[in-house]
Protein backbone atom coordinates (compact mmCIF):
# COMPACT_ATOMS: atom_id res chain seq x y z
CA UNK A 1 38.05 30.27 -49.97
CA UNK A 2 34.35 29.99 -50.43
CA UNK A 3 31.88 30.17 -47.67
CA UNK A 4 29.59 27.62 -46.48
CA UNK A 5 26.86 30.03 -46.89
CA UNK A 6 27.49 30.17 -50.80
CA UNK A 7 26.90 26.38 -51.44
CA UNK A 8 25.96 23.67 -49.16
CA UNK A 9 24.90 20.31 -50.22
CA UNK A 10 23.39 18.17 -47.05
CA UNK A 11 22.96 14.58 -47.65
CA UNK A 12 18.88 13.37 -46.91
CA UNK A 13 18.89 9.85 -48.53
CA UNK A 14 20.60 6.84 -49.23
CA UNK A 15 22.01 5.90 -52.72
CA UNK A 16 19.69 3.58 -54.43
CA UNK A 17 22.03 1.61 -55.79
CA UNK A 18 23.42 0.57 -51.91
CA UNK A 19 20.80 1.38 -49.12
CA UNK A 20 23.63 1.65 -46.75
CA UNK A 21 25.75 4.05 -48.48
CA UNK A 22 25.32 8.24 -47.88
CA UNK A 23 26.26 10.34 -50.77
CA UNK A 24 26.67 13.62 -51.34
CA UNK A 25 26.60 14.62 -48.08
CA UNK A 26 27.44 18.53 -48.08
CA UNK A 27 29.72 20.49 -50.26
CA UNK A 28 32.29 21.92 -48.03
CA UNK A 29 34.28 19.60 -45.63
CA UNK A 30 33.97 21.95 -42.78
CA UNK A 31 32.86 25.59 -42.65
CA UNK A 32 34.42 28.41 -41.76
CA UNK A 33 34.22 28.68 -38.05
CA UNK A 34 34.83 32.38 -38.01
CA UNK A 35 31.50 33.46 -39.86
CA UNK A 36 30.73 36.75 -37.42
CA UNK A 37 28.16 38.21 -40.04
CA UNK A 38 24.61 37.64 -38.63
CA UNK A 39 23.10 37.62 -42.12
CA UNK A 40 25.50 35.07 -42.96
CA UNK A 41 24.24 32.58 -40.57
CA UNK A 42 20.39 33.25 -41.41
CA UNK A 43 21.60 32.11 -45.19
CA UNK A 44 23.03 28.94 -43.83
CA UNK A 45 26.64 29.48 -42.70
CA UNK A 46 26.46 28.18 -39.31
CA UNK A 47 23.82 25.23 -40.39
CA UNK A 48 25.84 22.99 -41.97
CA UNK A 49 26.52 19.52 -40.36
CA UNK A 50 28.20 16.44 -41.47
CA UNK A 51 25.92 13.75 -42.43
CA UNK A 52 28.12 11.16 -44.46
CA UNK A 53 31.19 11.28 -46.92
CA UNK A 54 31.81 15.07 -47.67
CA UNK A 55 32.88 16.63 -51.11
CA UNK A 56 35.48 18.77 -51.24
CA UNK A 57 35.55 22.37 -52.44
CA UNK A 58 38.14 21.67 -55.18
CA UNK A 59 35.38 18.57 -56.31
CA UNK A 60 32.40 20.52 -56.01
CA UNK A 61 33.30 23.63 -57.72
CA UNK A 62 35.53 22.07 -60.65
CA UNK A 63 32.18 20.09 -61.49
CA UNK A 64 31.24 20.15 -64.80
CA UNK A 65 28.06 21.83 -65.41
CA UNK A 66 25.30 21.57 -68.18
CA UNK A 67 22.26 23.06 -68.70
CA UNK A 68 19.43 19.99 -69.74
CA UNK A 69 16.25 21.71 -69.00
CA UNK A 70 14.36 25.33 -68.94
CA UNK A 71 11.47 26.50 -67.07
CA UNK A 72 10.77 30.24 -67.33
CA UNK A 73 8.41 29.91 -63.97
CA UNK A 74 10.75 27.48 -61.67
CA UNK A 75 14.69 27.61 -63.03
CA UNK A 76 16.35 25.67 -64.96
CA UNK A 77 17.74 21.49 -64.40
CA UNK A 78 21.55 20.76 -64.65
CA UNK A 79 23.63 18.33 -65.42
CA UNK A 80 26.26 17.50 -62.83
CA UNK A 81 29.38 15.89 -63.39
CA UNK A 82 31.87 15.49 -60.36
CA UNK A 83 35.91 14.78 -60.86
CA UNK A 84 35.10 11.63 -59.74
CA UNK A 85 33.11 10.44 -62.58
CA UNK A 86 29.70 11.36 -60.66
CA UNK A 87 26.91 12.01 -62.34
CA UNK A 88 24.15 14.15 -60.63
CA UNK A 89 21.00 16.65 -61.43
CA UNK A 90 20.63 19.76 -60.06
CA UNK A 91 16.92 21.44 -59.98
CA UNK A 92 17.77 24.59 -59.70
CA UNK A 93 14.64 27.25 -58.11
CA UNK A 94 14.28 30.95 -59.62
CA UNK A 95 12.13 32.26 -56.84
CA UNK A 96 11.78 30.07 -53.37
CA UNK A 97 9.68 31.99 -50.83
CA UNK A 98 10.46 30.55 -47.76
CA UNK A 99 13.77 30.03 -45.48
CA UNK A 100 16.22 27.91 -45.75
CA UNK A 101 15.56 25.76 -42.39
CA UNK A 102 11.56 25.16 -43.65
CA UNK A 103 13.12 24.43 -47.34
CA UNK A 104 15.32 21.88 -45.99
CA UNK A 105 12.87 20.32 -44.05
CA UNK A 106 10.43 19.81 -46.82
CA UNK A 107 13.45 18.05 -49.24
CA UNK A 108 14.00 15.70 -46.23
CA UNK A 109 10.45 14.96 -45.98
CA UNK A 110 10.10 14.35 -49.85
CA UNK A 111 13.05 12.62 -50.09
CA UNK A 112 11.31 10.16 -47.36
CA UNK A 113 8.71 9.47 -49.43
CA UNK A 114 10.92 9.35 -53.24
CA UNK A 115 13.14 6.94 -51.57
CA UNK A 116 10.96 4.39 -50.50
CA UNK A 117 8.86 4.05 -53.72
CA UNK A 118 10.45 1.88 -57.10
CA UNK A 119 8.57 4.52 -59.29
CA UNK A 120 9.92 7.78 -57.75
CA UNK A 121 13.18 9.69 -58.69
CA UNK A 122 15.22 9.66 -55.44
CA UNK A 123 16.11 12.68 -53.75
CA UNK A 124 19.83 13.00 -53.09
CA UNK A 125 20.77 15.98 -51.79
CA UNK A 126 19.50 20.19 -51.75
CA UNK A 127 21.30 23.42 -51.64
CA UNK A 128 20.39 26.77 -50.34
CA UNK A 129 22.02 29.86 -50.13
CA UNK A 130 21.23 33.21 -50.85
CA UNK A 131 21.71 32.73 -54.95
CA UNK A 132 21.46 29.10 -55.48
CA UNK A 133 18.25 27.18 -53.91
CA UNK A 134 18.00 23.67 -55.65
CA UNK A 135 17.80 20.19 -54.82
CA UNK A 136 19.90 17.05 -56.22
CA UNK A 137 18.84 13.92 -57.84
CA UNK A 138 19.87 10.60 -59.87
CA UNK A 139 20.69 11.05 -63.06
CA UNK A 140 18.93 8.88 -65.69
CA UNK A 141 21.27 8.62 -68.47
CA UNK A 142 17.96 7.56 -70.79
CA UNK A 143 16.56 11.60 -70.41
CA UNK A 144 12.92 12.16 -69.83
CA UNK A 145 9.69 10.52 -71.73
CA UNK A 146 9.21 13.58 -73.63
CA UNK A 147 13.38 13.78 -74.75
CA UNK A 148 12.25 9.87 -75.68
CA UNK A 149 9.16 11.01 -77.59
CA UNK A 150 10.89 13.66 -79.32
CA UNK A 151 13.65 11.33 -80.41
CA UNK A 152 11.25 8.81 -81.82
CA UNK A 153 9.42 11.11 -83.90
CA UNK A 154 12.52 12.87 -84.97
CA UNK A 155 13.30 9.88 -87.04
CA UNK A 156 15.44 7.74 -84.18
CA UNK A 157 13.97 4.29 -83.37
CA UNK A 158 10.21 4.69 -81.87
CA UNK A 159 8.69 3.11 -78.96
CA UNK A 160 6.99 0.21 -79.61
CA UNK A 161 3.59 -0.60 -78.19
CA UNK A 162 4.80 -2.90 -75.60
CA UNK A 163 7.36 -0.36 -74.25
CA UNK A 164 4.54 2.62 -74.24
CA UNK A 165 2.08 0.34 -72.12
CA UNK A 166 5.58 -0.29 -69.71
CA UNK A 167 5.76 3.45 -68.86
CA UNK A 168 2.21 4.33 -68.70
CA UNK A 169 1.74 1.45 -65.83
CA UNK A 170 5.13 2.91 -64.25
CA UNK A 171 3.93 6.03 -64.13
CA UNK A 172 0.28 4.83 -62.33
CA UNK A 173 1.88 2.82 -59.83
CA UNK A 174 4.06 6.22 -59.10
CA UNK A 175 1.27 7.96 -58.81
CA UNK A 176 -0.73 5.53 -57.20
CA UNK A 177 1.99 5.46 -54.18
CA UNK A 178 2.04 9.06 -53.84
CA UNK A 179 -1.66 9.72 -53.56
CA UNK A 180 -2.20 6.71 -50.66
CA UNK A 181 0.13 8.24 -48.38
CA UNK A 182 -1.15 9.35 -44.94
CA UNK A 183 -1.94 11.31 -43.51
CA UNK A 184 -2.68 13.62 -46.30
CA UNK A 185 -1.08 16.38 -44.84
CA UNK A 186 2.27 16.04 -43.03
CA UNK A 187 1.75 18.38 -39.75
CA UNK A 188 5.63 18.87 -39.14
CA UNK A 189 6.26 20.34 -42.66
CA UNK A 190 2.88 21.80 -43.21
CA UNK A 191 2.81 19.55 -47.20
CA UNK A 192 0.25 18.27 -48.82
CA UNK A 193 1.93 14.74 -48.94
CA UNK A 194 -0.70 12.65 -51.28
CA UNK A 195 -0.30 15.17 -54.97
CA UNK A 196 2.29 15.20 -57.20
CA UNK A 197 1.36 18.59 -58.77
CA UNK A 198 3.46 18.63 -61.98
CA UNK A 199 2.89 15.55 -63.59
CA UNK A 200 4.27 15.81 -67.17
CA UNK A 201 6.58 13.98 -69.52
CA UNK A 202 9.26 15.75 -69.09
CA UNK A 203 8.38 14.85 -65.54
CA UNK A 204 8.94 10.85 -66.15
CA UNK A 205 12.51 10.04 -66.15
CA UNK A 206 13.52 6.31 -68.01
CA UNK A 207 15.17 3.42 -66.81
CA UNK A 208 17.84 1.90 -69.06
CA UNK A 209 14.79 -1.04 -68.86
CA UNK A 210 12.42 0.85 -70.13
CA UNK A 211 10.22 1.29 -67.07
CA UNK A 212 9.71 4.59 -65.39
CA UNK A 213 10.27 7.36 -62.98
CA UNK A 214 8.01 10.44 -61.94
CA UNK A 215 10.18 13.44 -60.82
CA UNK A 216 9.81 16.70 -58.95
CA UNK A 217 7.27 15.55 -56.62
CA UNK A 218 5.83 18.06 -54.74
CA UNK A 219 8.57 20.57 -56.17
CA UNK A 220 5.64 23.00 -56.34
CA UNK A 221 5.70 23.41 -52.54
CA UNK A 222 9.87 24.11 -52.33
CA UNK A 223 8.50 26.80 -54.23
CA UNK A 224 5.04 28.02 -52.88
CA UNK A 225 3.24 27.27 -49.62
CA UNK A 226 0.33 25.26 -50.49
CA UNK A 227 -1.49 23.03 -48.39
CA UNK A 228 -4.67 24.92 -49.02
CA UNK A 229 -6.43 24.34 -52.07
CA UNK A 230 -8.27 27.47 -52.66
CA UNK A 231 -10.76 25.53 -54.94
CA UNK A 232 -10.13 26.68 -57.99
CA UNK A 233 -8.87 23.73 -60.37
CA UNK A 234 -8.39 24.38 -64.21
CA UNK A 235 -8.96 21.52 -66.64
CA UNK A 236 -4.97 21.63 -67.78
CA UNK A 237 -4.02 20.98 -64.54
CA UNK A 238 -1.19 23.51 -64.60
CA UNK A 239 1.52 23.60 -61.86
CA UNK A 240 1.04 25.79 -59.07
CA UNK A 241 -0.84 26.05 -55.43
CA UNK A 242 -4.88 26.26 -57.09
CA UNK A 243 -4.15 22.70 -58.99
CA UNK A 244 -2.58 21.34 -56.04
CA UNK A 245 -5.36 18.56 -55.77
CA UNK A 246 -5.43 14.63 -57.09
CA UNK A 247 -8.17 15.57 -59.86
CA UNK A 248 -5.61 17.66 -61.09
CA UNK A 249 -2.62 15.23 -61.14
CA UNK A 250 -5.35 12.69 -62.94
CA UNK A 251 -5.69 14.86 -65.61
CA UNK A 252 -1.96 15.46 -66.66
CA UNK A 253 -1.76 11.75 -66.05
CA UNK A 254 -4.03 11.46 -69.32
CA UNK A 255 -2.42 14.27 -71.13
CA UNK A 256 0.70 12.06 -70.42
CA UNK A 257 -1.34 9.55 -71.73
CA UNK A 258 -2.39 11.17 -75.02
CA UNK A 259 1.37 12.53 -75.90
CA UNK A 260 2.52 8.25 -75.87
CA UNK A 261 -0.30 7.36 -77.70
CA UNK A 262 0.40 10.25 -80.80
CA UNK A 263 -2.95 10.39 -81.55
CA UNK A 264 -3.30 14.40 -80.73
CA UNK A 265 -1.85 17.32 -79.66
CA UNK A 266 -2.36 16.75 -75.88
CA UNK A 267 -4.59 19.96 -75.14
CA UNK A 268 -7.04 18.54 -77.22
CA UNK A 269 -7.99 14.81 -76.76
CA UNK A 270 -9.83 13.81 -79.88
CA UNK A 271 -13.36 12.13 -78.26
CA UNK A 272 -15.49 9.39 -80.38
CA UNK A 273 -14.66 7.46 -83.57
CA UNK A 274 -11.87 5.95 -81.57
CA UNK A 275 -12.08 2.64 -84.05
CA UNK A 276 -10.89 4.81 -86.62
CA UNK A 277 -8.02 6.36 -84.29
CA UNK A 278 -4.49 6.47 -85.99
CA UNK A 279 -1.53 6.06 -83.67
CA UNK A 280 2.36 6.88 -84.80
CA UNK A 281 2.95 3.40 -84.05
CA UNK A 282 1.94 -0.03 -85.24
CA UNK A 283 -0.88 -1.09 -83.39
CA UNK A 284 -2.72 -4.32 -84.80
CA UNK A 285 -4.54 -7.26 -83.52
CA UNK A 286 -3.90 -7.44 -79.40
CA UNK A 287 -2.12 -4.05 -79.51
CA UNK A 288 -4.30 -2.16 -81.39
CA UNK A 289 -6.89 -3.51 -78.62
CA UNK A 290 -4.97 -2.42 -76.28
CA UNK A 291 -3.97 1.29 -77.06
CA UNK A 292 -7.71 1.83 -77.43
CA UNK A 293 -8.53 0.55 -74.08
CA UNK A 294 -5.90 3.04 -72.85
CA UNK A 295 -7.06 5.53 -74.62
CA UNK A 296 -9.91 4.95 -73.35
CA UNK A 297 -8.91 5.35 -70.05
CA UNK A 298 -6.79 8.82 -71.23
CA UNK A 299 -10.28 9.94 -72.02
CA UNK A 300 -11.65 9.46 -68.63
CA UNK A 301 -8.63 11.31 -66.98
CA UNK A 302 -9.08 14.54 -68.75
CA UNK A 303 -12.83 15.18 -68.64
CA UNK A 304 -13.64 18.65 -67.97
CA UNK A 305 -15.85 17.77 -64.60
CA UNK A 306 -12.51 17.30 -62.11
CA UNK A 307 -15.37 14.93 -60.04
CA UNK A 308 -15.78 12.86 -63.07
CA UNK A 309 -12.21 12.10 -63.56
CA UNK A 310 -11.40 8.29 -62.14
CA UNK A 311 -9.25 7.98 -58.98
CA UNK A 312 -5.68 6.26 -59.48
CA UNK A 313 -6.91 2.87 -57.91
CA UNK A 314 -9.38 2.63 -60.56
CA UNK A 315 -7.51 3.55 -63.57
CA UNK A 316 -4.64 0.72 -62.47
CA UNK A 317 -7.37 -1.68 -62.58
CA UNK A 318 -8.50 -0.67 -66.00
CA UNK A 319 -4.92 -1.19 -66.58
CA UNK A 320 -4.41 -4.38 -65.13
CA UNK A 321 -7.19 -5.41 -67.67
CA UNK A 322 -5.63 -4.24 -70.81
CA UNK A 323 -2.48 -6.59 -69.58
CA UNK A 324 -5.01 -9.34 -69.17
CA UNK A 325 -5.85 -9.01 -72.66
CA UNK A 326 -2.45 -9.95 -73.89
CA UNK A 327 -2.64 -13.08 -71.97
């Protein structure tokens, strides 16, 4: 018999495939009731309620489990595969540094936010315990842009121009709804609600349409506490608490950019002569126009003066210009 403490998976959000259904509510059907241990309350043994359809031990722990993603810094991603044909992700945490109540608070209050955007992987779920600290979300059976990118340049069938421009506007529109919300700083959870913080393609999950997801928002503070910028924000935009700012989210936004354009490695946009610019696509007439227009825009997003890098308003009406163009 396992202990609540050891895994428990508390429902926060609404399947988005049926806004009235609950899913995976918690992991054990009922906990032990006879948990005396005072340290095994404080890791969760006593905190789990039921909030919708429960999975069962036997379901949860004859899941089949695979490894789909590495990061040395946060953990590792899983894939999730329930008896019941299920599929899930698991983002699993190496180092969390606060307590479980605070960490479940702040997957509630980003799972708010994820499930009432079109452009935001939902949040379905979290986990914490004293070994396993992670949060669940939908599965996109069509991998990440960068699994996508690495596909198409592998020698598999490469985005076309049409499809790139799809994703890049996804991605905008993502970002666009996470930096309007208000206030910018959510007093109950002490978050900086309005940055992303890890904006990447391995960060932009893929529709079976083509169209896009951003992921892992505002992972960075499951991890960290960071509401206060301490002003320090490096051109990469790398993730953690000093890049926690929208100037930083701009510029992975271009590097994002850059990497579904080809045209150079991403760390090092290529500026000027962009007439004689290359792409690992076909690009002529209209969408040749167009991918320099966007590249143009790419440009603008990583300049090394954070100030001089255009807010997310502006750049989706630079985009909503290039679509003109193909009218």
């Amino acid at each position: 018999m396992y202990d609540c403490h050891q895994l428990c998976l508390i429902a926060v959000t609404c399947c988005s495939s049926c806004a009235t259904q609950r899913i995976l509510a918690r992991a054990f059907a009922e906990a032990r009731r006879d948990l005396k241990d005072e340290d095994d309350r404080r890791e969760g043994g006593g905190s789990c309620e039921n909030r919708g359809p429960t999975l069962s031990q036997k379901e949860v722990f004859n899941a089949s489990v695979r490894v789909i993603g590495k990061n040395s810094r946060w953990g590792s991603t899983e894939k999730m595969v329930l008896p019941n044909g299920r599929v899930s992700v698991l983002k699993r945490f190496r180092i969390v540094t606060m307590g479980e109540r605070e960490f479940g608070r702040r997957v509630e209050r980003l799972a708010q936010v994820c499930n009432n955007s079109d452009y935001l992987v939902p949040i379905t779920g979290y986990s914490y315990s004293k070994r396993i600290k992670s949060v669940v979300r939908d599965y996109y059976p069509m991998g990440s842009l960068a699994d996508l990118l690495s596909g198409g340049r592998g020698g598999l069938t490469a985005l076309t121009w049409t499809q790139r421009l799809t994703i890049i506007v996804s991605i905008a529109r993502a970002i666009s709804f996470i930096h309007a919300q208000s206030p910018p700083t959510d007093v109950q959870t002490n978050m900086k609600m309005n940055v992303h913080g890890n904006i990447k393609s391995s960060n932009v999950m893929i529709n079976v349409d083509l169209t896009a997801r951003l992921s892992d928002y505002g992972f960075i503070q499951l991890v960290d506490h960071c509401v206060e910028d301490s002003g320090h924000r490096d051109r990469a935009g790398t993730s953690n608490c000093r890049n926690l700012n929208q100037e930083s989210d701009i510029f992975n936004f271009g590097l994002v950019i850059v990497d579904l354009l080809g045209v150079a490695d991403s760390e090092s946009t290529v500026q000027g002569e962009s007439e004689n610019m290359l792409f690992e696509f076909d690009a002529h007439g209209t969408d040749r126009k167009q991918a320099l227009m966007v590249l143009d825009i790419a440009l603008s997003c990583t300049d090394l003066l954070p100030e001089a890098r255009p807010p997310i308003s502006q750049i989706l009406l630079f985009l909503n210009r290039v679509l003109e163009t193909s009218t």
